[in-house]
Protein backbone atom coordinates (compact mmCIF):
# COMPACT_ATOMS: atom_id res chain seq x y z
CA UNK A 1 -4.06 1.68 17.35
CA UNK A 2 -4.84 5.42 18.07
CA UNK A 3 -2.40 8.08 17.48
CA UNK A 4 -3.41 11.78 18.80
CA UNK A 5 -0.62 14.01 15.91
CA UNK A 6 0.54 17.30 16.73
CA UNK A 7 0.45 19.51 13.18
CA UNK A 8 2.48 22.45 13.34
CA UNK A 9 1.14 26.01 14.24
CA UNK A 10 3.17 27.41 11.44
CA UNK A 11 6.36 26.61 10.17
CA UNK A 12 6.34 23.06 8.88
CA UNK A 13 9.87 22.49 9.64
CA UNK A 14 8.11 21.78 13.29
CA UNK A 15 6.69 18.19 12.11
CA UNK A 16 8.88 15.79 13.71
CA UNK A 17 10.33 12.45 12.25
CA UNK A 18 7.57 10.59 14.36
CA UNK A 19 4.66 12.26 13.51
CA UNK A 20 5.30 12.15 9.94
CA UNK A 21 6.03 8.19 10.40
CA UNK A 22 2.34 7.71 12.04
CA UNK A 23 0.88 10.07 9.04
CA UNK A 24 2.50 7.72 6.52
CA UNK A 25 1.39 4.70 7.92
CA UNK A 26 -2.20 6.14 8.93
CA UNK A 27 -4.91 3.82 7.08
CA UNK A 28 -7.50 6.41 8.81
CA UNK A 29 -7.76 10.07 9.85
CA UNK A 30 -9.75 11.45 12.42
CA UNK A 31 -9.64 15.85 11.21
CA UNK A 32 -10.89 18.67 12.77
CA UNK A 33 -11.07 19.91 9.62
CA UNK A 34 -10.60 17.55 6.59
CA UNK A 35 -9.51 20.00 4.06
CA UNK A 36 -7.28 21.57 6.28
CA UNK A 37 -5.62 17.83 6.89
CA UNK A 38 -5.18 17.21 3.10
CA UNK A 39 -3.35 20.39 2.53
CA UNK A 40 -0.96 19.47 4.93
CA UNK A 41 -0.16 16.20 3.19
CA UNK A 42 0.18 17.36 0.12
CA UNK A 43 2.91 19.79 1.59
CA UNK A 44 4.86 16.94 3.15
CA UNK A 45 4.20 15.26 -0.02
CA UNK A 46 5.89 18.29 -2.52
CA UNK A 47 8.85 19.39 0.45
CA UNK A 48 9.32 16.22 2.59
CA UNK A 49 9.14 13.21 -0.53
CA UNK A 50 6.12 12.09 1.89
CA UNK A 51 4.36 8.92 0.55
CA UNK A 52 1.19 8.11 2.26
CA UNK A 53 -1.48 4.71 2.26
CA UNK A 54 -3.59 5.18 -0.57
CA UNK A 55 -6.29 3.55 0.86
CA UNK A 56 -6.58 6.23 3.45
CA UNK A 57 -10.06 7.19 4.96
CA UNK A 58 -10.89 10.99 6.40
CA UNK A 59 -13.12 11.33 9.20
CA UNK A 60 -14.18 14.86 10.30
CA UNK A 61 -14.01 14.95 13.95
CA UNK A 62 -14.73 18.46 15.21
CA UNK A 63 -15.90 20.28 18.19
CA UNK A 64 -19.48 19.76 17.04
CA UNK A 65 -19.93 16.77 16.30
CA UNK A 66 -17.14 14.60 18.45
CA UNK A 67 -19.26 13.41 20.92
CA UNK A 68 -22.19 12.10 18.44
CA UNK A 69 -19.56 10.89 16.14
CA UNK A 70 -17.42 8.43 18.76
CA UNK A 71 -20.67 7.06 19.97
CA UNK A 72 -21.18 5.61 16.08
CA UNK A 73 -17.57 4.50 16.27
CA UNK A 74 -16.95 0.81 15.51
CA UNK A 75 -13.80 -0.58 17.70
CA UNK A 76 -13.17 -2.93 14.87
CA UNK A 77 -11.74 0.59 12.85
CA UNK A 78 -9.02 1.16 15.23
CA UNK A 79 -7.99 -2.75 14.05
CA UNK A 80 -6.00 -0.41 11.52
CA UNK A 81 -3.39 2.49 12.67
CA UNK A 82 -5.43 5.67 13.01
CA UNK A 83 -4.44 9.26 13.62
CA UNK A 84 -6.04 12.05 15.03
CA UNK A 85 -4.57 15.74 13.96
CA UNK A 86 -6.03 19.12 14.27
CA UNK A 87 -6.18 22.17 12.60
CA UNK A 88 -2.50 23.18 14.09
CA UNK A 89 -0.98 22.67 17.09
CA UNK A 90 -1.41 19.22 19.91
CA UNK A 91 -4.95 17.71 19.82
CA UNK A 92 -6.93 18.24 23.09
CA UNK A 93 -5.32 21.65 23.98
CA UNK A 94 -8.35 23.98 22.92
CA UNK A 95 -9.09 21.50 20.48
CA UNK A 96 -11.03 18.55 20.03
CA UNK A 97 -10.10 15.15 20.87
CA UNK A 98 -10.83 14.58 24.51
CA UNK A 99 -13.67 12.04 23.33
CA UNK A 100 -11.77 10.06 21.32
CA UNK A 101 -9.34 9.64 23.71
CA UNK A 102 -12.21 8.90 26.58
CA UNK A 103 -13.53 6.58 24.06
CA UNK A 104 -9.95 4.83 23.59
CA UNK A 105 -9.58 4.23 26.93
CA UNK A 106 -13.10 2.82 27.46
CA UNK A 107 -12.52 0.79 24.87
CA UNK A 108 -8.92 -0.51 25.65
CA UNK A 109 -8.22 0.28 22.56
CA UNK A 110 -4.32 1.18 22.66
CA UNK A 111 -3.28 4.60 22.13
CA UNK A 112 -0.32 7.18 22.02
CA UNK A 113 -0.11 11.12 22.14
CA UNK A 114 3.39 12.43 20.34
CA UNK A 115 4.34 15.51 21.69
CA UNK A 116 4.65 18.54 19.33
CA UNK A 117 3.83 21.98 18.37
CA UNK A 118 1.56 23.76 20.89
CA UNK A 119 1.01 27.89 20.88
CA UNK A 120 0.39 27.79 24.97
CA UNK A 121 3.59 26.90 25.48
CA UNK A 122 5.67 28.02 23.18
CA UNK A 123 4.16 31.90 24.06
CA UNK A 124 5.43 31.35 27.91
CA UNK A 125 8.46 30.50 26.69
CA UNK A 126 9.13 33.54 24.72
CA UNK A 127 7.52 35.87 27.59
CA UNK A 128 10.16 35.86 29.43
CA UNK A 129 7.99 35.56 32.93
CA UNK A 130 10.09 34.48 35.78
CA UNK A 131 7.65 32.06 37.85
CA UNK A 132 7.27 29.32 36.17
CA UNK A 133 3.47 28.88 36.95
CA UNK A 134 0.97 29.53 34.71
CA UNK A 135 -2.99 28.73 33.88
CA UNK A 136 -4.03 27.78 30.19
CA UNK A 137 -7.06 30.11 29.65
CA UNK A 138 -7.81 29.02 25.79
CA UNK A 139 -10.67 31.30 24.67
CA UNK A 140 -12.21 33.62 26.81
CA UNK A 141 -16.30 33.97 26.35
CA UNK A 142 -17.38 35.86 23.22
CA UNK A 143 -20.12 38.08 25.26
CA UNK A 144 -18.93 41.22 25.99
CA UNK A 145 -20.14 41.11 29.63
CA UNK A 146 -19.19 37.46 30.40
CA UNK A 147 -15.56 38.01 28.83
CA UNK A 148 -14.91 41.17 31.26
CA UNK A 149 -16.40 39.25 33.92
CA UNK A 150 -14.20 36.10 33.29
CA UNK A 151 -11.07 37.97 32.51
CA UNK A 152 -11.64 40.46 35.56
CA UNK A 153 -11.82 36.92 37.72
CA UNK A 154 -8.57 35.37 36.46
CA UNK A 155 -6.51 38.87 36.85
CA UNK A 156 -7.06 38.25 40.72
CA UNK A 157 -5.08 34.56 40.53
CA UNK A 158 -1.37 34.57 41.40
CA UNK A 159 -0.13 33.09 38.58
CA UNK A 160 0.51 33.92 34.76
CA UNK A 161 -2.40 33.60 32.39
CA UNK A 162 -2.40 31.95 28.81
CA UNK A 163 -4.73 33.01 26.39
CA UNK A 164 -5.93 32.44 22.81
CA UNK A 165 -7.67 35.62 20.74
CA UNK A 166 -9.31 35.58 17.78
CA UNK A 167 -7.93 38.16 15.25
CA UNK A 168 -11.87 39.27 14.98
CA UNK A 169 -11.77 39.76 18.80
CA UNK A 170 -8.57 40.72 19.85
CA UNK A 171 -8.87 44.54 19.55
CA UNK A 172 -11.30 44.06 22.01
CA UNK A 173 -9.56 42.25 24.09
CA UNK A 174 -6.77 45.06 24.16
CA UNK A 175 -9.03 47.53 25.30
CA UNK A 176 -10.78 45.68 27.79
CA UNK A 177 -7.23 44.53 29.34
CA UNK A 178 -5.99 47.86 29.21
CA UNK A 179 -8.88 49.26 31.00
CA UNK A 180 -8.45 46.28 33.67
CA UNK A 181 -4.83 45.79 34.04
CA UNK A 182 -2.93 48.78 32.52
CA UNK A 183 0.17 47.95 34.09
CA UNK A 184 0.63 44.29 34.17
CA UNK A 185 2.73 43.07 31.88
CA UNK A 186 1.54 40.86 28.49
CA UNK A 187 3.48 39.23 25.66
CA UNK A 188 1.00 38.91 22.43
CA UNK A 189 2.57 36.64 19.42
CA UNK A 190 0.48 36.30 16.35
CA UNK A 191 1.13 33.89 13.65
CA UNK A 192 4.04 32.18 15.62
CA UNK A 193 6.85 30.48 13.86
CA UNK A 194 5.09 31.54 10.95
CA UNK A 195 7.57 33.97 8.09
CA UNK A 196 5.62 37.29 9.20
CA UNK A 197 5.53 36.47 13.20
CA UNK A 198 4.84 39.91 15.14
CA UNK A 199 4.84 40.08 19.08
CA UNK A 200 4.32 42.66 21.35
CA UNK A 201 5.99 42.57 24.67
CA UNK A 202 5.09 45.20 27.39
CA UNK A 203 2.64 47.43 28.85
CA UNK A 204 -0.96 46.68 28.72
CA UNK A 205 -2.22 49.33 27.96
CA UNK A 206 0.54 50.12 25.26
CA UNK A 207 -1.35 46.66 23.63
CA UNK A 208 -4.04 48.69 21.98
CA UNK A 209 -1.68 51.34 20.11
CA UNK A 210 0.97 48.82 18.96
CA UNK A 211 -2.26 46.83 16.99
CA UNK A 212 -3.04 50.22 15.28
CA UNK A 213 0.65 49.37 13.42
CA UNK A 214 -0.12 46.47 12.41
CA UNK A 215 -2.03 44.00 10.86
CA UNK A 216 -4.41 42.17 13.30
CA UNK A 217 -5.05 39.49 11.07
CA UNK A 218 -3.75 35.66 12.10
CA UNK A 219 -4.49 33.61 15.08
CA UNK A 220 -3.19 35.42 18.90
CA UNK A 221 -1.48 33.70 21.81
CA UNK A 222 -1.26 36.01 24.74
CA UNK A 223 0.56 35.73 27.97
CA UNK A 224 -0.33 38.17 30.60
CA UNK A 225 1.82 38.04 34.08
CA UNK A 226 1.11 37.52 37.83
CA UNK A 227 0.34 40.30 39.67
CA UNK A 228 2.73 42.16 40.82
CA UNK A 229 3.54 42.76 45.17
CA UNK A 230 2.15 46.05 45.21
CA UNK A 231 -1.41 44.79 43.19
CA UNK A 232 -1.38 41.28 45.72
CA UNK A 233 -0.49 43.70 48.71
CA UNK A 234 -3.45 46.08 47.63
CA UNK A 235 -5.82 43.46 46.84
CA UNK A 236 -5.12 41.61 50.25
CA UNK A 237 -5.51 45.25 51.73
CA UNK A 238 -9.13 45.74 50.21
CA UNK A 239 -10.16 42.61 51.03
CA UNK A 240 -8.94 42.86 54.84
CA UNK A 241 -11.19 45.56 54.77
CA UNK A 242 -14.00 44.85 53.28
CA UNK A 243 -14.44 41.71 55.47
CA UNK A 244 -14.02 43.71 58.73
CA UNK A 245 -17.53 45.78 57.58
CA UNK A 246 -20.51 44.63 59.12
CA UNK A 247 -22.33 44.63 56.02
CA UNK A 248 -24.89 41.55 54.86
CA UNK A 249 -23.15 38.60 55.25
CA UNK A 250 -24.23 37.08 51.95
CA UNK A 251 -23.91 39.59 49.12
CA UNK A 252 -20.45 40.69 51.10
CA UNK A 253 -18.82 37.04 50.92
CA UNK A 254 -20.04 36.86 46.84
CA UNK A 255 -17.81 40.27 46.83
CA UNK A 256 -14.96 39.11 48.28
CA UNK A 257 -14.83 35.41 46.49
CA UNK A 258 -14.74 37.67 42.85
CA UNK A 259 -12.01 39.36 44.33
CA UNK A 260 -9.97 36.69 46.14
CA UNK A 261 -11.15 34.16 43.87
CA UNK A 262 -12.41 31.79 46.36
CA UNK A 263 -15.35 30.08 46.78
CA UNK A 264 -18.67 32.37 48.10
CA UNK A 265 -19.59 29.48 50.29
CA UNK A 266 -16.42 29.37 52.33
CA UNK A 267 -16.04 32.98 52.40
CA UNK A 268 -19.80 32.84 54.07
CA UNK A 269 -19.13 30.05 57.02
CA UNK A 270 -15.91 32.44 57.32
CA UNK A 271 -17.77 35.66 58.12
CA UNK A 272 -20.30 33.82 60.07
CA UNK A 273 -17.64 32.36 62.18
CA UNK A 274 -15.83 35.06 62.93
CA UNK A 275 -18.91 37.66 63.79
CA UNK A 276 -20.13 34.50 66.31
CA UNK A 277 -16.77 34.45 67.43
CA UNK A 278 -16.77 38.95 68.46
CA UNK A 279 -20.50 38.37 69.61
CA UNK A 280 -18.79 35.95 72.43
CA UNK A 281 -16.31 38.11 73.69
């Protein structure tokens, strides 16, 4: 028996009753980070009266080296109740786990994933965003180029975006969305749930000053809206307009698929439809 465990992102209080029951009776753990793990047991063991099987094996299971790992599994292990916990937060979510679970399922090997802590949505929650639509982002590239490109991409889409930052990165990433995006609105949380929690709620491009007041250290979940009428309106304006050019049909439909976010390849058979169609008439 597999069990994927959601750890808290924070406060510990977050743990529930059946999580801590699967940790207790766990004979093996599957750990993104193993040290990490045993810290968090010894917690539950000083503030919760935890008792745990003493026989217990640790498995590191991490984003480099999951894949090569599972495929030297032995289905005979999961004979005994096993758990899989990450760092913080619910397994799978920009986090390892996805080939264990794969593997579970290939395997028929039963399984369960408790629900629990996660930073995605717990940040929409406290963003206050009306439409309740929104994309899970995780971590944006760490290239320079490829981030603005990627970010700049995922502006254009009607819905509101959920993103992790890196407290290494995430100046960066407040410049480059205030550059982008001045206006829309974004809702940054660091360390959430944790005793020294800071948000920042507003403006882009108000991000950048409100991190000069404060420490940037700690993990970052941002949530940046949907674009508002007048940026969809403007956007559907440009791109009216730009397809109505008679400009080279191939470069012009890679143009307008970064800025409608559609695929090149349909916005090509689209302008070659239509300029067959006006040739007709």
């Amino acid at each position: 028996m597999l069990s994927l465990v959601p750890t808290p992102i924070g406060n510990l209080d977050d743990l529930s009753f059946r999580a801590l029951d699967r940790l207790t009776k766990a004979e093996v753990f599957f750990c993104e980070d193993t040290r990490v793990t045993k810290k968090l047991l010894r917690l539950l063991r000083e503030r919760r009266g935890a008792v745990f099987q003493s026989v217990a094996r640790f498995i590191p299971l991490h984003s480099h080296n999951e894949r090569s790992l599972v495929q030297s599994l032995d289905r005979a292990l999961f004979d005994r109740p096993c758990v899989y916990v990450g760092d913080a937060g619910t397994p799978c979510v920009s986090d390892p786990g996805a080939a264990l679970v794969d593997y579970a399922i290939k395997n028929r090997i039963e399984y369960e994933v408790l629900t629990g802590a996660c930073a995605a949505t717990t940040a929409f929650a406290a963003s206050g965003f009306a439409d309740p639509r929104f994309i899970f982002y995780g971590f944006l590239p760490h290239k320079a180029n490829a981030r603005k490109a990627e970010l700049e991409a995922a502006l254009k889409l009607p819905f509101a975006l959920i993103l992790y930052e890196s407290p290494h990165r995430v100046e960066d990433f407040a410049a480059l969305i205030g550059s982008l995006a001045p206006d829309r609105t974004i809702a940054a949380f660091k360390e959430m749930t944790k005793l020294h929690e800071k948000r920042y709620i507003g403006a882009a491009a108000g991000f950048a000053n409100a991190l000069e007041t404060m420490s940037v250290k700690g993990e970052w979940t941002i949530a940046i809206a949907p674009p508002n009428e007048q940026e969809t309106r403007q956007n559907e304006r440009l791109i009216a307009q730009l397809a109505a050019l008679n400009a080279p049909i191939k470069p012009l439909s890679k143009i307008l698929a970064e800025l409608s976010g559609e695929n090149a390849g349909a916005w090509y058979d689209k302008l070659k439809r239509d300029r067959e169609a006006k040739s007709k008439l």
